[in-house]
C-alpha atoms as a PDB file:
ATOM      1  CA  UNK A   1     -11.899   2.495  43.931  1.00  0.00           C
ATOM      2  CA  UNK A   2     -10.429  -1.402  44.322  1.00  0.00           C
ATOM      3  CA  UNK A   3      -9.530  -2.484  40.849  1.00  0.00           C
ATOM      4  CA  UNK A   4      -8.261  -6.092  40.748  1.00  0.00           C
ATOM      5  CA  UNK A   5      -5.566  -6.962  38.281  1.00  0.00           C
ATOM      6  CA  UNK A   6      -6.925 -10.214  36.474  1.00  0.00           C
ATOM      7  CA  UNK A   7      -3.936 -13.066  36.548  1.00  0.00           C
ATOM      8  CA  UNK A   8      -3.847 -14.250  33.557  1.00  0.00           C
ATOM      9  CA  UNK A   9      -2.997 -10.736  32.220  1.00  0.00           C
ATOM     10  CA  UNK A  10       0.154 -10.315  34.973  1.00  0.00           C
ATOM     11  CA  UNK A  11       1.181 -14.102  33.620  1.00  0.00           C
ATOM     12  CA  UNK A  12       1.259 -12.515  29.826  1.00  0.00           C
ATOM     13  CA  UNK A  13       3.245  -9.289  31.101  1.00  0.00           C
ATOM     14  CA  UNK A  14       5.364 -11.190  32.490  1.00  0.00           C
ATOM     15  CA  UNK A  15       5.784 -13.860  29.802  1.00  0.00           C
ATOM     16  CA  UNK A  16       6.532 -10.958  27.253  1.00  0.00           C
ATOM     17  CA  UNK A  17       8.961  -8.956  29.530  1.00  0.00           C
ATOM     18  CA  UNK A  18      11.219 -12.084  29.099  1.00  0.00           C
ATOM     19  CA  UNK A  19      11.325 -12.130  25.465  1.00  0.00           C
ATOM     20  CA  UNK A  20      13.660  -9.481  23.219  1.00  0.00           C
ATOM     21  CA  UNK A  21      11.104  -7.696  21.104  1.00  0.00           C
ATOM     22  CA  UNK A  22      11.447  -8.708  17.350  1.00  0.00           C
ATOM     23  CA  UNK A  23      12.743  -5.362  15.633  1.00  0.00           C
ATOM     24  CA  UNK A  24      10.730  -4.259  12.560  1.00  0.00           C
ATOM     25  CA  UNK A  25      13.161  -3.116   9.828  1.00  0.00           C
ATOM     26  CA  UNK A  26      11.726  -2.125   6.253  1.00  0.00           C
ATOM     27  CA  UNK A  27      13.200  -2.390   2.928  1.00  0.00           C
ATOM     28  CA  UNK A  28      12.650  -0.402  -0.078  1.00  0.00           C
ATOM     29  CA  UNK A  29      11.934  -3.029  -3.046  1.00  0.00           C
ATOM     30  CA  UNK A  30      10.091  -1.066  -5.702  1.00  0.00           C
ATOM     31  CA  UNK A  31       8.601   2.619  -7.184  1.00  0.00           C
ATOM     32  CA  UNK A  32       5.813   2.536  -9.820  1.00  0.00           C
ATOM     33  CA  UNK A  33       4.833   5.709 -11.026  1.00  0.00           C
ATOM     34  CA  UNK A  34       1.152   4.764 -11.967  1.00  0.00           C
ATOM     35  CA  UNK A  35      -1.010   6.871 -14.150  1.00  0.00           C
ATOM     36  CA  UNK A  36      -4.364   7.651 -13.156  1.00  0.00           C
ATOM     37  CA  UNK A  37      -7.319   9.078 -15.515  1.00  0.00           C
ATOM     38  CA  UNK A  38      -9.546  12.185 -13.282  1.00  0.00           C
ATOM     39  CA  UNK A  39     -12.019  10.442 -11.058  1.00  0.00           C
ATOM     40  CA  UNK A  40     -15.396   9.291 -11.769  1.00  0.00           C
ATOM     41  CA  UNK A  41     -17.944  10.071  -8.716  1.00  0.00           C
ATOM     42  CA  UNK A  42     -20.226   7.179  -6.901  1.00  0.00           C
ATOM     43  CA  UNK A  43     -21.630   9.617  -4.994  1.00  0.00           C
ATOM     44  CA  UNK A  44     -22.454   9.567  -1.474  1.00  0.00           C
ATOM     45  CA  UNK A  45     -22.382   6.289   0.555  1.00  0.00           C
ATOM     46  CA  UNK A  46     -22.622   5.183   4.274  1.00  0.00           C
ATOM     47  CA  UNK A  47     -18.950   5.378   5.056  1.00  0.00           C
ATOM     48  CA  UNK A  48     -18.815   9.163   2.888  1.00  0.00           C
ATOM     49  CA  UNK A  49     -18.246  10.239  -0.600  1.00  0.00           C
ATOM     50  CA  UNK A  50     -17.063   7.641  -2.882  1.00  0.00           C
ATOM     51  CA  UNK A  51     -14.629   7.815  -6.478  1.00  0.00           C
ATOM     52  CA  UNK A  52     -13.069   5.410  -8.916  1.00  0.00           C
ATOM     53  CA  UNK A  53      -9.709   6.289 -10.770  1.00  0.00           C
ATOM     54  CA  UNK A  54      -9.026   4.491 -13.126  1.00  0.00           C
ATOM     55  CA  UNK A  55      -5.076   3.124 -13.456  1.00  0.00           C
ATOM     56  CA  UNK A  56      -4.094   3.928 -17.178  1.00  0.00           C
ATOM     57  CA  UNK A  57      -0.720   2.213 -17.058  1.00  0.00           C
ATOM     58  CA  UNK A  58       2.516   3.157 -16.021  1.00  0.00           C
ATOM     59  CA  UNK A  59       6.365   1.627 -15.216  1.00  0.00           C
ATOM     60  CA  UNK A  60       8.075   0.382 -11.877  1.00  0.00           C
ATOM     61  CA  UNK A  61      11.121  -0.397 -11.194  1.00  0.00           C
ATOM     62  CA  UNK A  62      13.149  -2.140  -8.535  1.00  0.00           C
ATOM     63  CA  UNK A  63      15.141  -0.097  -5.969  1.00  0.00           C
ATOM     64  CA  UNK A  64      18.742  -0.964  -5.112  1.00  0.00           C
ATOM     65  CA  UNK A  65      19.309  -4.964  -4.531  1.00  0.00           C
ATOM     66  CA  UNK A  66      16.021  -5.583  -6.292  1.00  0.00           C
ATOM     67  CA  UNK A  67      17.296  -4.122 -10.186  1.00  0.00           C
ATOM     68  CA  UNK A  68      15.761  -7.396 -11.590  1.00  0.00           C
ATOM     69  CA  UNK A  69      12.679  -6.179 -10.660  1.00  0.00           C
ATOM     70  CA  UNK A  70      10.695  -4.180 -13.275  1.00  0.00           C
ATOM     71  CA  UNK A  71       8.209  -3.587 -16.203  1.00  0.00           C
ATOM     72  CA  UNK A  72       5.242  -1.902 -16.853  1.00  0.00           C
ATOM     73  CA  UNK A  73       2.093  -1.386 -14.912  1.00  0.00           C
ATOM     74  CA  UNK A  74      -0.999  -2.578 -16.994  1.00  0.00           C
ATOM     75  CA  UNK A  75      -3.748  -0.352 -17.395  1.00  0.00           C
ATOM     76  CA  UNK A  76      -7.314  -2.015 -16.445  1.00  0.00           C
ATOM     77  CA  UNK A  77      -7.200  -1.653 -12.980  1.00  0.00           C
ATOM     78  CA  UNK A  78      -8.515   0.959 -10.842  1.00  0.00           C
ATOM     79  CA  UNK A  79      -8.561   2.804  -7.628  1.00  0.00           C
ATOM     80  CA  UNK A  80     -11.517   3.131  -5.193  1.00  0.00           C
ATOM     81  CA  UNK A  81     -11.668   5.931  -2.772  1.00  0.00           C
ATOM     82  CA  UNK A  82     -13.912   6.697  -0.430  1.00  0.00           C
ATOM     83  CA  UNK A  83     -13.322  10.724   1.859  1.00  0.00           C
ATOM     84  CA  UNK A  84     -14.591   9.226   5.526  1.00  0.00           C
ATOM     85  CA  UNK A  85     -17.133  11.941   7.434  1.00  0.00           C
ATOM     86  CA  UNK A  86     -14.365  12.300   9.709  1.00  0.00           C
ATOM     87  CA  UNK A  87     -12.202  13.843   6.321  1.00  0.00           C
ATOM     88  CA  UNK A  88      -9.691  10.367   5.926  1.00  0.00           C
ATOM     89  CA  UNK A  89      -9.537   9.411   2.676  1.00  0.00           C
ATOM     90  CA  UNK A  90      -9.493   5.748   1.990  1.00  0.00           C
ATOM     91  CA  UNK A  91      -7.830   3.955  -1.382  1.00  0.00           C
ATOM     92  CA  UNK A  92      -8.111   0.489  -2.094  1.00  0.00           C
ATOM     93  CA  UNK A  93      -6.257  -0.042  -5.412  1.00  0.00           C
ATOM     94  CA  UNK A  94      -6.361  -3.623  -7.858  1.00  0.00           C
ATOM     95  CA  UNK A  95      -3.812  -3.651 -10.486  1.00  0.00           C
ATOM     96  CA  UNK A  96      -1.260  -5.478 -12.336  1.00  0.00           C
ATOM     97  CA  UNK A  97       2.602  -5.440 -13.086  1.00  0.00           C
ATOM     98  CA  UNK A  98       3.718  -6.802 -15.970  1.00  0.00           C
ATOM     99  CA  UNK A  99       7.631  -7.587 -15.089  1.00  0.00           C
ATOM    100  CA  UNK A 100      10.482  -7.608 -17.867  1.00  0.00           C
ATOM    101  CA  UNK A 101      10.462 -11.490 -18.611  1.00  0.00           C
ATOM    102  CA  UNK A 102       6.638 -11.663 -18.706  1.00  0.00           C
ATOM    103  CA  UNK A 103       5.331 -12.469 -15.206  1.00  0.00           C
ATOM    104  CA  UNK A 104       1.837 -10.879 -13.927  1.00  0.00           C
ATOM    105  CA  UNK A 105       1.738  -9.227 -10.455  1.00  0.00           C
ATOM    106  CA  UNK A 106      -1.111  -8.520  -8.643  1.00  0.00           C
ATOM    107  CA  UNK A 107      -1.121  -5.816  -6.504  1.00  0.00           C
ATOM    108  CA  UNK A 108      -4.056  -5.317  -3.763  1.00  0.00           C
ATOM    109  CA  UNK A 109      -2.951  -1.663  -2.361  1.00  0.00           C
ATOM    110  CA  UNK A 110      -5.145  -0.202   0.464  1.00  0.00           C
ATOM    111  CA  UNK A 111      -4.100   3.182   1.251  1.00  0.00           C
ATOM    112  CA  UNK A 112      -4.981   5.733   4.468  1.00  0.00           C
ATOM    113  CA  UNK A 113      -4.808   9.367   3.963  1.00  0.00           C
ATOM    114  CA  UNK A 114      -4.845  11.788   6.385  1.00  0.00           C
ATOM    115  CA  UNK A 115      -4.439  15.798   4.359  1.00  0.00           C
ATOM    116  CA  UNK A 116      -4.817  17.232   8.171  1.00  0.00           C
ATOM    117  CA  UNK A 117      -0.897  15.991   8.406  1.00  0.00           C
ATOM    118  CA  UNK A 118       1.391  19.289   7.607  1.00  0.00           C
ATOM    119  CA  UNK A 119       3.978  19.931   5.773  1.00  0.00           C
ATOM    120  CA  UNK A 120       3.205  16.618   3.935  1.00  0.00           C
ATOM    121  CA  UNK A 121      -0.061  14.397   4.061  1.00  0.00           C
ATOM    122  CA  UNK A 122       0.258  11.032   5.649  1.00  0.00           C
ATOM    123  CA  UNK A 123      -0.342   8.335   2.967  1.00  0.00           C
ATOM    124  CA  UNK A 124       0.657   4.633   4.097  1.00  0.00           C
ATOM    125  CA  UNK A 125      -0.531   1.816   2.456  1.00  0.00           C
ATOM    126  CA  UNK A 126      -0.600  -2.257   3.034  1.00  0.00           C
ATOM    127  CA  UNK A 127       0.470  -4.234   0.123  1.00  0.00           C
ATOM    128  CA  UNK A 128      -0.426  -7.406  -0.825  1.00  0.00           C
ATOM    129  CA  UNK A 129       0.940  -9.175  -3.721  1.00  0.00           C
ATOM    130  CA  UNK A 130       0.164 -12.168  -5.390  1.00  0.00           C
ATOM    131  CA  UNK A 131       2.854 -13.431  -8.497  1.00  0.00           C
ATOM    132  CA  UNK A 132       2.830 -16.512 -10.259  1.00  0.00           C
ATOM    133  CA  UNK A 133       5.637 -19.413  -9.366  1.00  0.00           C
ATOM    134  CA  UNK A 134       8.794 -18.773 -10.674  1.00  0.00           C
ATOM    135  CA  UNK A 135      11.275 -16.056 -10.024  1.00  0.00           C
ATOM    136  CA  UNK A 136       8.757 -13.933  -8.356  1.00  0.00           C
ATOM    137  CA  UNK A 137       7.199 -15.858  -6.054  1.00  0.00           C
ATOM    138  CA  UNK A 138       9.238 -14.836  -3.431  1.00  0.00           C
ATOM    139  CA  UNK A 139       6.818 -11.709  -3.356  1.00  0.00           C
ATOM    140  CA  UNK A 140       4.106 -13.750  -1.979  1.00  0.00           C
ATOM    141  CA  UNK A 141       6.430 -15.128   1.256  1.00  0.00           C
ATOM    142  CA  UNK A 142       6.322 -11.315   2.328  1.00  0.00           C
ATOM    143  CA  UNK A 143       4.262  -8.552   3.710  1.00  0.00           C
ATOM    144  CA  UNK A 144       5.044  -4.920   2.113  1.00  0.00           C
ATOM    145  CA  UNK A 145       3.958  -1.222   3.297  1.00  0.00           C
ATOM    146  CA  UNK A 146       4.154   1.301   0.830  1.00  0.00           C
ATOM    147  CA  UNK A 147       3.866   5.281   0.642  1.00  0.00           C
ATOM    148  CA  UNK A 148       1.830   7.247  -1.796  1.00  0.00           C
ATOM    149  CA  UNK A 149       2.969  10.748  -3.490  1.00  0.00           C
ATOM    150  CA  UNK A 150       1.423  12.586  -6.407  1.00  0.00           C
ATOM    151  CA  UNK A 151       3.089  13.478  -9.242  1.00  0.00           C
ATOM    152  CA  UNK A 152       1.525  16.434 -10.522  1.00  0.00           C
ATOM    153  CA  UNK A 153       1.582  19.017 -12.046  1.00  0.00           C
ATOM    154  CA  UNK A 154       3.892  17.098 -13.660  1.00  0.00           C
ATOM    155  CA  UNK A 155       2.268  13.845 -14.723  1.00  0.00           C
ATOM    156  CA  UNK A 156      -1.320  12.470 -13.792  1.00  0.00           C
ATOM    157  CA  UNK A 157      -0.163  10.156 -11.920  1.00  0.00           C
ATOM    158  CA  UNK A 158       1.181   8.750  -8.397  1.00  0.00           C
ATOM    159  CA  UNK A 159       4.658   7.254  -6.894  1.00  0.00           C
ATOM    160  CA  UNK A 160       4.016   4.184  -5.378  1.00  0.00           C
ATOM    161  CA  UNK A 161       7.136   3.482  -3.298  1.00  0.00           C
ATOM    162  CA  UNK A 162       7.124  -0.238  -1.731  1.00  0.00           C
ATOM    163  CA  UNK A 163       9.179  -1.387   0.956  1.00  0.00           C
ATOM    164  CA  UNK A 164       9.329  -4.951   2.783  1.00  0.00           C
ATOM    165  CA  UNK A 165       9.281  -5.968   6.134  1.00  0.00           C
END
């Protein structure tokens, strides 16, 4: 079998063999520990079985370089999941942070879960976040990944840990 390499792909290969790959380096900026109410069933849907949780309220705080950082997390927001037929949960999250000096954060968390991952689950997240001008604007000039973690028995709630790229 005579496979023929198309061009324009050797010219890219070779165009990006010249350049230093751009490391990826993440920094942690924030926990919230974000209390959740027991979730409220949508039933089945094309994509699988689908929740809400409700986000009750909650604190976060900034991690080290970032102490300025912190307040409360509103309740009003809420958490959709939805467990994929192929048994991946997925989380997309709309809440707010209210920080120390008054500012309102919106945070857009979308959240993959694999449970088939052992010891621990794998549960990554993409962060957007959208604050107001002033000190914490800078949060909009960056993306953030974050991890998820449960809390209980211990408190109904989760550990949101955010860290920048």
């Amino acid at each position: 079998m005579n496979q023929t390499i198309d061009p324009s792909i050797l010219e890219a290969r070779a165009l990006a063999a010249r350049m230093t790959p751009l490391a990826v380096q993440a920094r942690l900026v924030w926990h919230a520990a974000v209390d959740v109410a027991e979730r409220q069933s949508w039933g089945q849907g094309p994509r699988g079985e689908r929740w809400s949780v409700p986000i009750l309220g909650g604190w976060f705080w900034g991690a080290e370089g970032f102490e300025a950082l912190h307040g409360e997390v509103c309740a009003g927001g809420a958490d959709r999941q939805t467990l994929r037929h192929d048994g991946i949960k997925e989380l997309d999250a709309l809440y707010e942070m209210r920080t120390h000096d008054g500012a309102m954060i919106t945070v857009h968390n979308q959240v993959l879960i694999d449970e088939s991952v052992q010891p621990e689950r794998y549960a990554r997240s993409c962060i957007r976040v959208t604050a107001p001008d002033g000190p914490h604007a800078w949060l909009n000039r960056r993306l953030f990944l974050g991890t998820l973690q449960s809390l209980r028995p211990d408190r109904q709630a989760v550990l949101v840990r955010a860290y920048m790229l």
